[in-house]
N, C-alpha and C. Protein backbone atom coordinates (compact mmCIF):
# COMPACT_ATOMS: atom_id res chain seq x y z
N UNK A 1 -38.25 -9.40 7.58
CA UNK A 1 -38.21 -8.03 7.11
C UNK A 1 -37.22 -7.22 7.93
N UNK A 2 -36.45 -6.26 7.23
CA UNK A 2 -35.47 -5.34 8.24
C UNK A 2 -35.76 -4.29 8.17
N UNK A 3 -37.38 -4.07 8.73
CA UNK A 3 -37.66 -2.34 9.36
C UNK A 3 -37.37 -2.24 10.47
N UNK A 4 -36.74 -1.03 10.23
CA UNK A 4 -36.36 0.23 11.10
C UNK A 4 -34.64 -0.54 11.75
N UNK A 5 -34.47 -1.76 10.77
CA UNK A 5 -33.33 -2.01 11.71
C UNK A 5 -31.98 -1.41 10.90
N UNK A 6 -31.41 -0.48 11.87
CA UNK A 6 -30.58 0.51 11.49
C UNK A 6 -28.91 -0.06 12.10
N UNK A 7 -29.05 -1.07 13.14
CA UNK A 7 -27.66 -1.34 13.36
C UNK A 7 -28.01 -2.93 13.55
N UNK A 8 -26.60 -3.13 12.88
CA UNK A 8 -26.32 -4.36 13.18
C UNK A 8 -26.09 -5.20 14.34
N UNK A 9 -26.33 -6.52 14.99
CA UNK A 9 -26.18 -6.58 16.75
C UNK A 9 -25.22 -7.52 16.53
N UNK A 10 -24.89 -7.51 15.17
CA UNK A 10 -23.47 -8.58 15.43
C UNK A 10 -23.99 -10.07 16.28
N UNK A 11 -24.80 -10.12 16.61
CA UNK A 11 -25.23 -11.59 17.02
C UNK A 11 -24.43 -11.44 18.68
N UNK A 12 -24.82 -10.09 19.27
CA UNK A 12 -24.64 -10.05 20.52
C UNK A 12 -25.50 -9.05 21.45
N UNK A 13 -25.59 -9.07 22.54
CA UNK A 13 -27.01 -8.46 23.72
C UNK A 13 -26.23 -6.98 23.68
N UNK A 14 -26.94 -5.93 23.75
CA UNK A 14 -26.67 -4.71 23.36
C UNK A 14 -25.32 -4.21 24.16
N UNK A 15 -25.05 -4.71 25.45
CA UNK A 15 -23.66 -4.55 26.92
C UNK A 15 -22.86 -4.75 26.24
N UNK A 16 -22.63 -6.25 26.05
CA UNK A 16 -21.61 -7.43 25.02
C UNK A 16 -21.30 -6.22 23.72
N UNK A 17 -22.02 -5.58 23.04
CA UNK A 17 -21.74 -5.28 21.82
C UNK A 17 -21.31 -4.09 21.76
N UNK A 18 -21.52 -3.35 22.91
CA UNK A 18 -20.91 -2.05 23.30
C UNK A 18 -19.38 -1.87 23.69
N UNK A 19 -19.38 -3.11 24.74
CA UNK A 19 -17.84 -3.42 25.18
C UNK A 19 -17.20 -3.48 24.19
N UNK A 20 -17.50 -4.66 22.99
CA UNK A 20 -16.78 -5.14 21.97
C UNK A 20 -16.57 -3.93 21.36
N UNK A 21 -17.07 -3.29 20.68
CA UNK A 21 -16.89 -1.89 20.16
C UNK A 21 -15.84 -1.05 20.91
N UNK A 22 -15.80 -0.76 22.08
CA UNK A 22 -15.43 0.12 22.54
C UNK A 22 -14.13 -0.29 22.90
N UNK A 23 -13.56 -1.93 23.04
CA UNK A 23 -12.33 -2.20 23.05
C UNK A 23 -11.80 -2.55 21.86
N UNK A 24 -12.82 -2.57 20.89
CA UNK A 24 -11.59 -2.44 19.15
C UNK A 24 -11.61 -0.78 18.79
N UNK A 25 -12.30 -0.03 19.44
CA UNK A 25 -11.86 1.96 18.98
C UNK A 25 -10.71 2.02 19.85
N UNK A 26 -10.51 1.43 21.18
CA UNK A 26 -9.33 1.53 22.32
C UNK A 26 -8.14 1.23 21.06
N UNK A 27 -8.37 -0.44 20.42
CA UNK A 27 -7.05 -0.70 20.21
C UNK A 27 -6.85 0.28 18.76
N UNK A 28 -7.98 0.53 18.16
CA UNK A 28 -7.59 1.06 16.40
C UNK A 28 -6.98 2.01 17.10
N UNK A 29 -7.25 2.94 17.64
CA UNK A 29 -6.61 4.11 18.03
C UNK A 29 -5.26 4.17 18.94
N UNK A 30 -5.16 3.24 19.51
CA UNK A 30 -3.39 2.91 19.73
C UNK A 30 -3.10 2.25 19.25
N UNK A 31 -3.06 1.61 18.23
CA UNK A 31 -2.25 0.41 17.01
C UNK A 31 -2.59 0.90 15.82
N UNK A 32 -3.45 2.05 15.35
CA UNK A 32 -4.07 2.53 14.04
C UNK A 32 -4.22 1.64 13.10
N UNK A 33 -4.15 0.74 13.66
CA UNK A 33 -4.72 -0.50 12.57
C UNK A 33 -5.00 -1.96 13.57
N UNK A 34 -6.10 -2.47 13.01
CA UNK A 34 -6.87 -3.98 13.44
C UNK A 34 -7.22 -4.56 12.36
N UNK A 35 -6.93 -5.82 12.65
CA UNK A 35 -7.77 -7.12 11.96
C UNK A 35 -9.10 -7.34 12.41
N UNK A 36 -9.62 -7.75 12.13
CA UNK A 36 -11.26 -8.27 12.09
C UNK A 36 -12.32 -8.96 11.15
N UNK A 37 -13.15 -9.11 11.50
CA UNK A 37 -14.40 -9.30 10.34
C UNK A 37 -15.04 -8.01 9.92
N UNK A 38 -15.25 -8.06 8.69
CA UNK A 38 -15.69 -7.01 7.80
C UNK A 38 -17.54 -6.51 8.57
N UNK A 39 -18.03 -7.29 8.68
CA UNK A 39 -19.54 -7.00 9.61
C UNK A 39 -19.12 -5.98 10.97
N UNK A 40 -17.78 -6.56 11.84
CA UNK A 40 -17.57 -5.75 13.27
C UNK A 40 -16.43 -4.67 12.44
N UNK A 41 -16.02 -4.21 11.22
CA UNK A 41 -15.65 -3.23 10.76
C UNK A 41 -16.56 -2.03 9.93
N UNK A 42 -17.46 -2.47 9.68
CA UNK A 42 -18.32 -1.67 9.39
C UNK A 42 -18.96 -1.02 10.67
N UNK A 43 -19.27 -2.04 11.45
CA UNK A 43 -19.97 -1.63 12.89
C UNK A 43 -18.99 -0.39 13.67
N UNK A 44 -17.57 -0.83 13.44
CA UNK A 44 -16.35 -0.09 14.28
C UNK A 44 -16.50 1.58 13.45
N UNK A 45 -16.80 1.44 12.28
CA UNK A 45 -16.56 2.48 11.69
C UNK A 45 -17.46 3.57 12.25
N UNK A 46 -18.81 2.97 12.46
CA UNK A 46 -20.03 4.10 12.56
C UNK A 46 -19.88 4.41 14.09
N UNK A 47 -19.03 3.74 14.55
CA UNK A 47 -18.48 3.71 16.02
C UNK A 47 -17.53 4.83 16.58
N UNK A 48 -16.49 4.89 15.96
CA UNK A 48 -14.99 5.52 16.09
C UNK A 48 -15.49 6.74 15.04
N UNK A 49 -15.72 7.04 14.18
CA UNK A 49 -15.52 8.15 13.24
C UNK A 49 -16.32 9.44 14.19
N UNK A 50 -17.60 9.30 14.63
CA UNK A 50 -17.88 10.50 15.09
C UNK A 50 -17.05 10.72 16.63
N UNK A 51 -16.20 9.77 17.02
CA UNK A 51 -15.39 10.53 18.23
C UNK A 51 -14.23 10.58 17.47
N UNK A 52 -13.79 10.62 16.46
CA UNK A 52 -12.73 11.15 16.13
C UNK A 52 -12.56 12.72 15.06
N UNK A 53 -14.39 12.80 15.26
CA UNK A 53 -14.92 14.06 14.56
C UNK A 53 -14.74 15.12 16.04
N UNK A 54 -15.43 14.23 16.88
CA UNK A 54 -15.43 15.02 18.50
C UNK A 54 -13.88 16.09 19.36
N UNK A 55 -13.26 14.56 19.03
CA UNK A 55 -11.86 15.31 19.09
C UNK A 55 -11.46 15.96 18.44
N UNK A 56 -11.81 16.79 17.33
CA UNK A 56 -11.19 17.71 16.70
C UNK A 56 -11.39 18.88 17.74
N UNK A 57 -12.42 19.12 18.82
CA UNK A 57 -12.17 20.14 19.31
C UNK A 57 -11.83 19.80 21.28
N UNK A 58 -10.70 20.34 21.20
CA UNK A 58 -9.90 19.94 22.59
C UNK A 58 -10.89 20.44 23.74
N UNK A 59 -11.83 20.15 24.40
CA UNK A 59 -12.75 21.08 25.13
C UNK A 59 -12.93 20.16 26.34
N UNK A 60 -12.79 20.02 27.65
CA UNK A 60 -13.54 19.23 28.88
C UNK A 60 -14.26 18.58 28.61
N UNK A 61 -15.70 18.93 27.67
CA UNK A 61 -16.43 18.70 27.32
C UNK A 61 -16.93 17.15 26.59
N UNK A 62 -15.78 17.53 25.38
CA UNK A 62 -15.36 16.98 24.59
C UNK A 62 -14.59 15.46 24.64
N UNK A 63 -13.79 15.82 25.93
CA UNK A 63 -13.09 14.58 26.18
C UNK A 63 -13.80 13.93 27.18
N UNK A 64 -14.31 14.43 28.20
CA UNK A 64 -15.00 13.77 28.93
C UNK A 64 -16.72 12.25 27.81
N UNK A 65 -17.26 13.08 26.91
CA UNK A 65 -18.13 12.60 26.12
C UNK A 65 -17.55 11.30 25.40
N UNK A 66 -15.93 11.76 24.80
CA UNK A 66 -15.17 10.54 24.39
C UNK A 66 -15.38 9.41 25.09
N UNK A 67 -14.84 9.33 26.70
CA UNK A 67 -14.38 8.65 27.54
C UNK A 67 -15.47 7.82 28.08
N UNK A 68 -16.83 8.29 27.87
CA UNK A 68 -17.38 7.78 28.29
C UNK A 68 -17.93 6.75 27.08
N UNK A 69 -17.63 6.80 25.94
CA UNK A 69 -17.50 5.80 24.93
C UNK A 69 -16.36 4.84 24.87
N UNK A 70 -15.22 5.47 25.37
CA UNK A 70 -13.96 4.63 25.06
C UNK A 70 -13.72 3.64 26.48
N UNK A 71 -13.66 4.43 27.49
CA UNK A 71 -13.31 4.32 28.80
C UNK A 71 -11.93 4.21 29.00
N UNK A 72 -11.12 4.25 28.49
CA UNK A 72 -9.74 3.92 28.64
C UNK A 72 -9.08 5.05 28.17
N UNK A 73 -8.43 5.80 29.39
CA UNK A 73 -7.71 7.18 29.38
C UNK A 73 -6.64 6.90 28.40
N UNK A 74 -5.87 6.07 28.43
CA UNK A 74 -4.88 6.38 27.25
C UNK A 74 -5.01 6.86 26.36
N UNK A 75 -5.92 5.92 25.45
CA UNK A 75 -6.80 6.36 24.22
C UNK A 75 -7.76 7.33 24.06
N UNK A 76 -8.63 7.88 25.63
CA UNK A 76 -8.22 9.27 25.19
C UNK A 76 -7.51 10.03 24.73
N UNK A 77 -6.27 9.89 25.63
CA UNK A 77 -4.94 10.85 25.55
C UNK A 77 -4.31 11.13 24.33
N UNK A 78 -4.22 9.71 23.63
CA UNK A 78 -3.45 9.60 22.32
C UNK A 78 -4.59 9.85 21.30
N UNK A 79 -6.06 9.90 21.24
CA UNK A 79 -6.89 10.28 20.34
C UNK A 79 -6.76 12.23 20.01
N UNK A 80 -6.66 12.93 21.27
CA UNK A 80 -6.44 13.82 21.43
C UNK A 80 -5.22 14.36 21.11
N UNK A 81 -3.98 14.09 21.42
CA UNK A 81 -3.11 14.10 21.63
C UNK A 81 -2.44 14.16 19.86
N UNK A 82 -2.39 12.91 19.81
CA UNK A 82 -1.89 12.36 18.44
C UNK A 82 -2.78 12.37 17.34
N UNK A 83 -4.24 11.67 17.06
CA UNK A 83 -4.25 11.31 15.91
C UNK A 83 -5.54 13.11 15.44
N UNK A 84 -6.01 13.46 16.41
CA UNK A 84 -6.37 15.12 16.01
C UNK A 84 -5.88 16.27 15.57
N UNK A 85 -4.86 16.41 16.00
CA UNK A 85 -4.00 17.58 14.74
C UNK A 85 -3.63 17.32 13.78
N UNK A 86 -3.62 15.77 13.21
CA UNK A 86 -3.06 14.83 12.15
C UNK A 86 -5.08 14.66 11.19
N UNK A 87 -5.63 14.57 11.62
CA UNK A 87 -7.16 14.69 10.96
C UNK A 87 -7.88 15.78 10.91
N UNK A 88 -7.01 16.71 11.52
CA UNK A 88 -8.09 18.45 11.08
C UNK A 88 -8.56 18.81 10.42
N UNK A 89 -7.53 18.80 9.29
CA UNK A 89 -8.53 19.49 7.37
C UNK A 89 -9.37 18.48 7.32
N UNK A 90 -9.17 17.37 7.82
CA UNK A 90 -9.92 16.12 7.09
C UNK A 90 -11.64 16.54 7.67
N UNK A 91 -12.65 16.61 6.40
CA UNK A 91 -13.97 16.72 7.12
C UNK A 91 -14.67 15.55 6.97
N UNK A 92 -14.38 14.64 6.89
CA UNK A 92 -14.82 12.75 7.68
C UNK A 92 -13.99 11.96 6.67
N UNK A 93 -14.09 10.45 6.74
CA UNK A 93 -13.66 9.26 6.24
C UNK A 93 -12.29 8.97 6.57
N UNK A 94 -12.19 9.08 7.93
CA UNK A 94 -11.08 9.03 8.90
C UNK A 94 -10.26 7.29 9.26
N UNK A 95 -11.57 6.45 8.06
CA UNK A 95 -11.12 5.29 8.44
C UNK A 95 -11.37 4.16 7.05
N UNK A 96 -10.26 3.44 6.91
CA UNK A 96 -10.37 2.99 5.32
C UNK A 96 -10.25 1.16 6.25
N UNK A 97 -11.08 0.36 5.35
CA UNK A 97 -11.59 -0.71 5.59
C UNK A 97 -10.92 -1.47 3.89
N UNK A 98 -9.86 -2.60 4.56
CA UNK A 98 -9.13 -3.40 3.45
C UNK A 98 -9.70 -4.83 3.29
N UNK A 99 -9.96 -5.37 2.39
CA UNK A 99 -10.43 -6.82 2.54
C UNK A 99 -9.55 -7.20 2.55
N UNK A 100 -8.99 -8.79 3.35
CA UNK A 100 -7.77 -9.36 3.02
C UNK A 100 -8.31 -10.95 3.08
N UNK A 101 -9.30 -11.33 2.69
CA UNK A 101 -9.58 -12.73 2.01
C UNK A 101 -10.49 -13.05 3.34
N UNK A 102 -10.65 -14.91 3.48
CA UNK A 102 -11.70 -15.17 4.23
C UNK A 102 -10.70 -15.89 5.21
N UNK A 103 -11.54 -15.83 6.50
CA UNK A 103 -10.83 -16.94 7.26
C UNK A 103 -10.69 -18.40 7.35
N UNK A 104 -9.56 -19.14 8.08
CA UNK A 104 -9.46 -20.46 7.18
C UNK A 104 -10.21 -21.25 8.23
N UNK A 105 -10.74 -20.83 9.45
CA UNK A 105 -12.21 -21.89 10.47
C UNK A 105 -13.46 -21.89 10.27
N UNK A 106 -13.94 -20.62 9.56
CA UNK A 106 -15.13 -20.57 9.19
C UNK A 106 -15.87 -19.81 8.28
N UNK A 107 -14.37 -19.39 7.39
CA UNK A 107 -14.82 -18.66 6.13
C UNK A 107 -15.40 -17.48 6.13
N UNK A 108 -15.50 -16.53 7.34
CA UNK A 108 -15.89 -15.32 7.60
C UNK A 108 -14.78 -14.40 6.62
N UNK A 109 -15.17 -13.73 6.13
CA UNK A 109 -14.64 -12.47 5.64
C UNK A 109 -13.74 -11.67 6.41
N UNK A 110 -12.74 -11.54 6.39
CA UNK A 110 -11.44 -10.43 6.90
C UNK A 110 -11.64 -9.32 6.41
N UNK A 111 -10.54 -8.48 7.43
CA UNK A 111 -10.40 -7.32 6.46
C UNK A 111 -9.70 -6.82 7.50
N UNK A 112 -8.93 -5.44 7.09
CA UNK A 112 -8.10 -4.57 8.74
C UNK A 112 -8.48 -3.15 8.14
N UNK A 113 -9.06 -2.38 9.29
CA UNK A 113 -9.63 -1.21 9.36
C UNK A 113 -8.05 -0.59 9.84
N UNK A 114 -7.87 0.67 9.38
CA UNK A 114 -7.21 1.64 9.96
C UNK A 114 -7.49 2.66 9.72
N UNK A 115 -7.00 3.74 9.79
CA UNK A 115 -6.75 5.22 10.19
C UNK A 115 -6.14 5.67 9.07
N UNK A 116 -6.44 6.45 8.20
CA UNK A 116 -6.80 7.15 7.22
C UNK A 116 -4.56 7.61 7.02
N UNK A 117 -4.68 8.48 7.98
CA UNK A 117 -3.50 9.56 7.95
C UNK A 117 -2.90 8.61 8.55
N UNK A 118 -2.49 7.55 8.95
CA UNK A 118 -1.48 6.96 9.54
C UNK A 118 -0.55 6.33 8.92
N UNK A 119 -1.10 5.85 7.83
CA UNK A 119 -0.38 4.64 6.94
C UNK A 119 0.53 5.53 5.57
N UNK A 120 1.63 5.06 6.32
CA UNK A 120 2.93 5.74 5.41
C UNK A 120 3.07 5.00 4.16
N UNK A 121 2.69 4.09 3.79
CA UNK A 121 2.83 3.20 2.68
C UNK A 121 2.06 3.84 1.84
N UNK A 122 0.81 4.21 2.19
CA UNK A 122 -0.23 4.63 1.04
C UNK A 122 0.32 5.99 1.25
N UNK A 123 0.75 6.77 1.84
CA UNK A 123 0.91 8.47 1.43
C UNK A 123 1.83 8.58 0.39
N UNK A 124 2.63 7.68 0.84
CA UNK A 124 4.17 7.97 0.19
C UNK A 124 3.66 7.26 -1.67
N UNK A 125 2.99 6.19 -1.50
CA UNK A 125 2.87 5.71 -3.14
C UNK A 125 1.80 6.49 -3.79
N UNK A 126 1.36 7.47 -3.37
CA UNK A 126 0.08 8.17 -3.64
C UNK A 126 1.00 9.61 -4.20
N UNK A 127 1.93 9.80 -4.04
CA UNK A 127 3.31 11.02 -4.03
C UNK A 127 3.89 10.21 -5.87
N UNK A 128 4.16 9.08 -5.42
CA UNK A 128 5.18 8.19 -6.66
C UNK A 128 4.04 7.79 -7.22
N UNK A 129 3.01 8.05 -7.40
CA UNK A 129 2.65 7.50 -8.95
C UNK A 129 2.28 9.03 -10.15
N UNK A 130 2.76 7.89 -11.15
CA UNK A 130 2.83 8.73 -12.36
C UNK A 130 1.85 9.03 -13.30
N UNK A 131 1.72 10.17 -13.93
CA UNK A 131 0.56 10.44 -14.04
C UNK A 131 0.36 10.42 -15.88
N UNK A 132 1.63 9.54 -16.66
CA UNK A 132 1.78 9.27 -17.96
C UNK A 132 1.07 7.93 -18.04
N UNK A 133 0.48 8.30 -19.33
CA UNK A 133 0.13 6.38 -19.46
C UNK A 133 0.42 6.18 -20.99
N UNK A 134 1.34 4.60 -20.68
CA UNK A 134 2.01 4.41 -22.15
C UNK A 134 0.81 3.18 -22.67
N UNK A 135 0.74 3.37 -24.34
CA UNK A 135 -0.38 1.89 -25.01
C UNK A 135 0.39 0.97 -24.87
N UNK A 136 0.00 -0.21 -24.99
CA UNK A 136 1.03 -1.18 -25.26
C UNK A 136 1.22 -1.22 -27.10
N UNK A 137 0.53 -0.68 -27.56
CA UNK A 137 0.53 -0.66 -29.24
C UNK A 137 1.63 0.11 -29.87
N UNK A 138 1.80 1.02 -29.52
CA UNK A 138 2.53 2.06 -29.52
C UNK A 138 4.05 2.06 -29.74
N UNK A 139 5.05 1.48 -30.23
CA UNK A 139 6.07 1.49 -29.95
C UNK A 139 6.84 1.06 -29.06
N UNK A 140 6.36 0.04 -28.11
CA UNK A 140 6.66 -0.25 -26.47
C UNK A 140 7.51 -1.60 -27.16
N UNK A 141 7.36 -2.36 -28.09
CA UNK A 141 8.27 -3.41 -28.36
C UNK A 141 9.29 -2.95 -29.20
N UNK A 142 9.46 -1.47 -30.02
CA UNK A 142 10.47 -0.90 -30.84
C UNK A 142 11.37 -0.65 -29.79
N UNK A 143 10.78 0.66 -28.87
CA UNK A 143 12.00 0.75 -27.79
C UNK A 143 12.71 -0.39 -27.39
N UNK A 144 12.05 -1.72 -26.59
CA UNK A 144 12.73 -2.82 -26.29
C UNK A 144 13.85 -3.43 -27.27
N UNK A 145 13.84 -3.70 -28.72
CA UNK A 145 14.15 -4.39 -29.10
C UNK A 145 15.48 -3.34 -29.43
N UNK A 146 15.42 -2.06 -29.41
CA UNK A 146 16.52 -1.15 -30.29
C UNK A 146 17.35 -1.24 -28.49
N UNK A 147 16.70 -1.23 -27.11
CA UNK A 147 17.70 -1.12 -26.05
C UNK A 147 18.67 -2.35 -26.17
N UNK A 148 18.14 -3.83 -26.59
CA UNK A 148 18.75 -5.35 -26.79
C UNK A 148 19.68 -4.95 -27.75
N UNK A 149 19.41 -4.51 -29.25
CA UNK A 149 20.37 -4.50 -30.05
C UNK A 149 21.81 -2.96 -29.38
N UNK A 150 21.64 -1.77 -28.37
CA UNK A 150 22.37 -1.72 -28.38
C UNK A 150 23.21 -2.48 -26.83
N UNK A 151 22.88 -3.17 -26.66
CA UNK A 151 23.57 -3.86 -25.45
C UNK A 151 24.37 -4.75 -26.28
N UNK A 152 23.83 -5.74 -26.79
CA UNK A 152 24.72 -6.69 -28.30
C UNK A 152 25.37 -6.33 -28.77
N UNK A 153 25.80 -4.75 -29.27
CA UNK A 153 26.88 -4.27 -30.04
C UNK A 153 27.70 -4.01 -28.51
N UNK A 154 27.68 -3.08 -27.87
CA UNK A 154 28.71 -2.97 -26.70
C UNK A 154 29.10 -3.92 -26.55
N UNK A 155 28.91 -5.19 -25.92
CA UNK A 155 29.00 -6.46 -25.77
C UNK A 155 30.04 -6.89 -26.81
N UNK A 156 29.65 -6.68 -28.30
CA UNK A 156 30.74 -7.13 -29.16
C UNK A 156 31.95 -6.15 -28.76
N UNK A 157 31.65 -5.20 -29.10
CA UNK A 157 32.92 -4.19 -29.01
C UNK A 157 33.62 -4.65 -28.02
N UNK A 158 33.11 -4.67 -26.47
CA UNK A 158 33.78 -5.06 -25.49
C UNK A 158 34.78 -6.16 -25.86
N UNK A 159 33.97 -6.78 -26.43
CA UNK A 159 34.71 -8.58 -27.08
C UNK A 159 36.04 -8.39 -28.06
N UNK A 160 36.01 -7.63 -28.56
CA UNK A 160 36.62 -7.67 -29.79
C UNK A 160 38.22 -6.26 -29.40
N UNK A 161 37.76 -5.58 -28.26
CA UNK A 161 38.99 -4.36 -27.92
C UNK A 161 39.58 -5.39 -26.94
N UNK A 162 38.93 -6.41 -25.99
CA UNK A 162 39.60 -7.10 -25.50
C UNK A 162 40.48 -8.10 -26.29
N UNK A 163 39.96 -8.67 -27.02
CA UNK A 163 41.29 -9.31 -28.23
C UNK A 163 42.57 -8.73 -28.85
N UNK A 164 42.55 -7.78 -28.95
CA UNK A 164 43.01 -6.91 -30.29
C UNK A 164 44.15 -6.97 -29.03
N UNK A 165 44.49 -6.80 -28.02
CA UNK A 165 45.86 -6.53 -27.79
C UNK A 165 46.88 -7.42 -26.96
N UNK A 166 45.68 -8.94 -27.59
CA UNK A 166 46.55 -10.09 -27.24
C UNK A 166 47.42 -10.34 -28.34
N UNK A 167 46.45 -10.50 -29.92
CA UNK A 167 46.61 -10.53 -30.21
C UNK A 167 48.40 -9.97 -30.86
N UNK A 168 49.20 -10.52 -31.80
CA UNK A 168 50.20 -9.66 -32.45
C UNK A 168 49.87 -9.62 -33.71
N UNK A 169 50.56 -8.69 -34.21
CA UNK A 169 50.55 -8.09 -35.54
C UNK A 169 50.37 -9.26 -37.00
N UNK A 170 51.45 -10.02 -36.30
CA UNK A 170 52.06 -10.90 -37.45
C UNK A 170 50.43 -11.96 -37.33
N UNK A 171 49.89 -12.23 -36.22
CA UNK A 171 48.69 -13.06 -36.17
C UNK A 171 47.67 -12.63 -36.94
N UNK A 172 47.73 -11.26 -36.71
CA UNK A 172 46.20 -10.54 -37.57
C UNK A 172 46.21 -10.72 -38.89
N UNK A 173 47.80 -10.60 -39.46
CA UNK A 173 47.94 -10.59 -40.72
C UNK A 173 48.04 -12.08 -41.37
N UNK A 174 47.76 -12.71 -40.86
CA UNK A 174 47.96 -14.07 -40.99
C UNK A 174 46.37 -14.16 -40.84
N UNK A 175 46.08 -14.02 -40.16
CA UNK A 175 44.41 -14.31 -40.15
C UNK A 175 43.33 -13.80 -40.75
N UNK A 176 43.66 -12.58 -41.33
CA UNK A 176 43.15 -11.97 -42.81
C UNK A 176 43.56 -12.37 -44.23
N UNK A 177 44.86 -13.14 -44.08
CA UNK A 177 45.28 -13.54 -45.23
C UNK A 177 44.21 -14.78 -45.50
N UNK A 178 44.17 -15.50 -44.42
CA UNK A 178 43.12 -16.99 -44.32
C UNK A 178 41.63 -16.76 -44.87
N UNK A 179 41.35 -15.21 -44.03
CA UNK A 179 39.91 -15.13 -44.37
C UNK A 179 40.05 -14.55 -45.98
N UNK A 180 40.80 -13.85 -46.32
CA UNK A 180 40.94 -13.51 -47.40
C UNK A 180 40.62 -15.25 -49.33
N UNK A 181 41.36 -15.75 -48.29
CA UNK A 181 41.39 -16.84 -49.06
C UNK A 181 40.16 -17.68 -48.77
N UNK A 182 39.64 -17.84 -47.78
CA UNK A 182 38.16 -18.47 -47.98
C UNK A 182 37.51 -17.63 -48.25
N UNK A 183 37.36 -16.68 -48.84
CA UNK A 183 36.47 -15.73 -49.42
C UNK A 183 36.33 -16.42 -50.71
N UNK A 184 38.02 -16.25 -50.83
CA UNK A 184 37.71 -16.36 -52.81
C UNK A 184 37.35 -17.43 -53.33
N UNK A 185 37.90 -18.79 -51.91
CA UNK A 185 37.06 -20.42 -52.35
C UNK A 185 35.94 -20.24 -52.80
N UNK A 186 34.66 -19.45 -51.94
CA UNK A 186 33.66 -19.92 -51.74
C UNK A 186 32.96 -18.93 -52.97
């Protein structure tokens, strides 16, 4: 039965599981992104989000309370520093969790947690997408087929202005006379 059990122990003694925690918030927060297992990303999340709620306000207080979760002044520095004026409006979900398949020793579940505002890939394609949507029923093979037919005519034309001024006079007329006459064979 799982009463009252509210956190996961990750299959480690409460010290062990604290450290572990507290040196993957060190690295998410100076690398804004980690690999992991999806179980110690869920765990990281309920971990890191309320000190990155904490740091929204710059206070002695404040950082000192961090530190004694993180322990590693850098990541103070740069939690404060960097990723808090960048998460202000934000009022939580400071951290997005990606699956990226299973592992190939023991089939554990992957995934890489990062930092919400960091990742330029997703801001920027979140800007470029479009907000039209075409049927595929609709005319989507008319357009195609009328862009082919006019590429085929340019194509000829191209073909045919390039001839015309190798050609001489006396040839053309000679070569309409021919077609002229297999006309009337046939």
């Amino acid at each position: 039965m799982r009463h009252g059990k509210k956190l996961n122990h990750l299959g480690r003694k409460s010290a062990h599981r604290k450290a572990m925690l507290s040196n993957m918030a060190c690295s998410l927060i100076e690398h804004k992104r980690i690999s992991t297992t999806v179980a110690k990303a869920k765990a990281l999340r309920v971990y890191v989000e309320p000190l990155i709620t904490k740091s929204k306000t710059d206070s002695t207080h404040s950082r000192r309370t961090v530190f004694s979760y993180l322990g590693s002044k850098d990541a103070v520095s740069e939690l404060f520093r960097d990723i808090a004026p960048k998460v202000a409006g934000r009022p939580g979900g400071y951290t997005r969790i990606i699956r990226t398949g299973f592992r190939l020793g023991d089939n554990a579940e992957m995934c890489m947690i990062e930092l919400v505002d960091f990742n330029e890939l997703m801001l920027n394609d979140t800007t470029k997408k479009s907000t039209t949507r075409r049927s595929r029923r609709s005319g989507g093979g008319a357009k195609a087929t009328a862009a082919t037919e006019e590429v085929t005519v340019v194509e000829e034309t191209a073909v045919e202005t390039e001839e015309a001024p190798e050609a001489s006079t006396e040839e053309a007329a000679d070569e309409s006379a021919e077609e002229n006459t297999s006309d009337e064979e046939k």
